[in-house]
Protein backbone atom coordinates (compact mmCIF):
# COMPACT_ATOMS: atom_id res chain seq x y z
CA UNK A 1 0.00 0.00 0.00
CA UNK A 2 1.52 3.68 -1.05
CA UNK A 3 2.61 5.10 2.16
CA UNK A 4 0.52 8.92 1.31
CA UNK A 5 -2.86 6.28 1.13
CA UNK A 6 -2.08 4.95 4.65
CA UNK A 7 -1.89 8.21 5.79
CA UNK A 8 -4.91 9.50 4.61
CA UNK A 9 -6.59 6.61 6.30
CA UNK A 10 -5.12 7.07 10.10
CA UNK A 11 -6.24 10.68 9.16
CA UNK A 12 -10.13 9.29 8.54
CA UNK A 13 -9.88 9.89 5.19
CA UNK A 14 -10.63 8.40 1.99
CA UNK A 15 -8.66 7.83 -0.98
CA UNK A 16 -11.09 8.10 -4.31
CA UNK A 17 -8.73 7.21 -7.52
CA UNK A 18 -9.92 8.37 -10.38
CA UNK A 19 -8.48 6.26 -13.46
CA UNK A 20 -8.83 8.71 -16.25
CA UNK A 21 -4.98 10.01 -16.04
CA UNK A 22 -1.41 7.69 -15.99
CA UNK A 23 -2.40 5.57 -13.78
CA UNK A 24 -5.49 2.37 -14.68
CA UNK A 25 -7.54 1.48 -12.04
CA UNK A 26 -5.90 -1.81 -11.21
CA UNK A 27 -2.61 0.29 -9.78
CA UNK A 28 -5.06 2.77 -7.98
CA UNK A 29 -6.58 0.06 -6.51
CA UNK A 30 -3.23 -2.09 -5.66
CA UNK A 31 -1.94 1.27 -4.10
CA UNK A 32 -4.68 1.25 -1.91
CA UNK A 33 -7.44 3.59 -3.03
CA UNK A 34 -10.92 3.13 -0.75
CA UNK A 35 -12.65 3.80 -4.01
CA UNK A 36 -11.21 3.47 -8.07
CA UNK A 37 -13.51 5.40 -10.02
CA UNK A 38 -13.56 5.57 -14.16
CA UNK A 39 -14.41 9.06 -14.15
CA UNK A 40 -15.91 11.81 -12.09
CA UNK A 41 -19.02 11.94 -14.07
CA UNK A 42 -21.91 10.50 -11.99
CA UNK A 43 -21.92 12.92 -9.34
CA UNK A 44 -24.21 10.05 -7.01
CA UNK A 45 -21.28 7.46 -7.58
CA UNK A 46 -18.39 10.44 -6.54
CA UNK A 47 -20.61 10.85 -3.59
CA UNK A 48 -21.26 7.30 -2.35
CA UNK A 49 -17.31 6.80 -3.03
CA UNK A 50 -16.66 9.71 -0.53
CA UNK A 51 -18.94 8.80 2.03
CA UNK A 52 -19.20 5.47 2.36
């Protein structure tokens, strides 16, 4: 797990990767993303990624 992710989580929060730059969602999710989203277009999945 990237060291920055297990930071965020002792810090209560959440990692959302969004696989639409140099990285595919299988390495955002390896590094240890909460979330691994294909885009940012459905606001109500961006949302239930942040909050759940």
């Amino acid at each position: 797990m990237d060291p920055f992710i297990t930071g965020l989580g002792s810090a209560g929060a959440r990692a959302v990767g969004v696989a639409t730059g140099s990285y595919p969602a299988a390495e955002l999710t390896t590094a240890g993303a909460h979330a691994v989203l294909p885009d940012l277009a459905d606001s109500a999945l961006v949302l239930a990624a942040l909050l759940s």
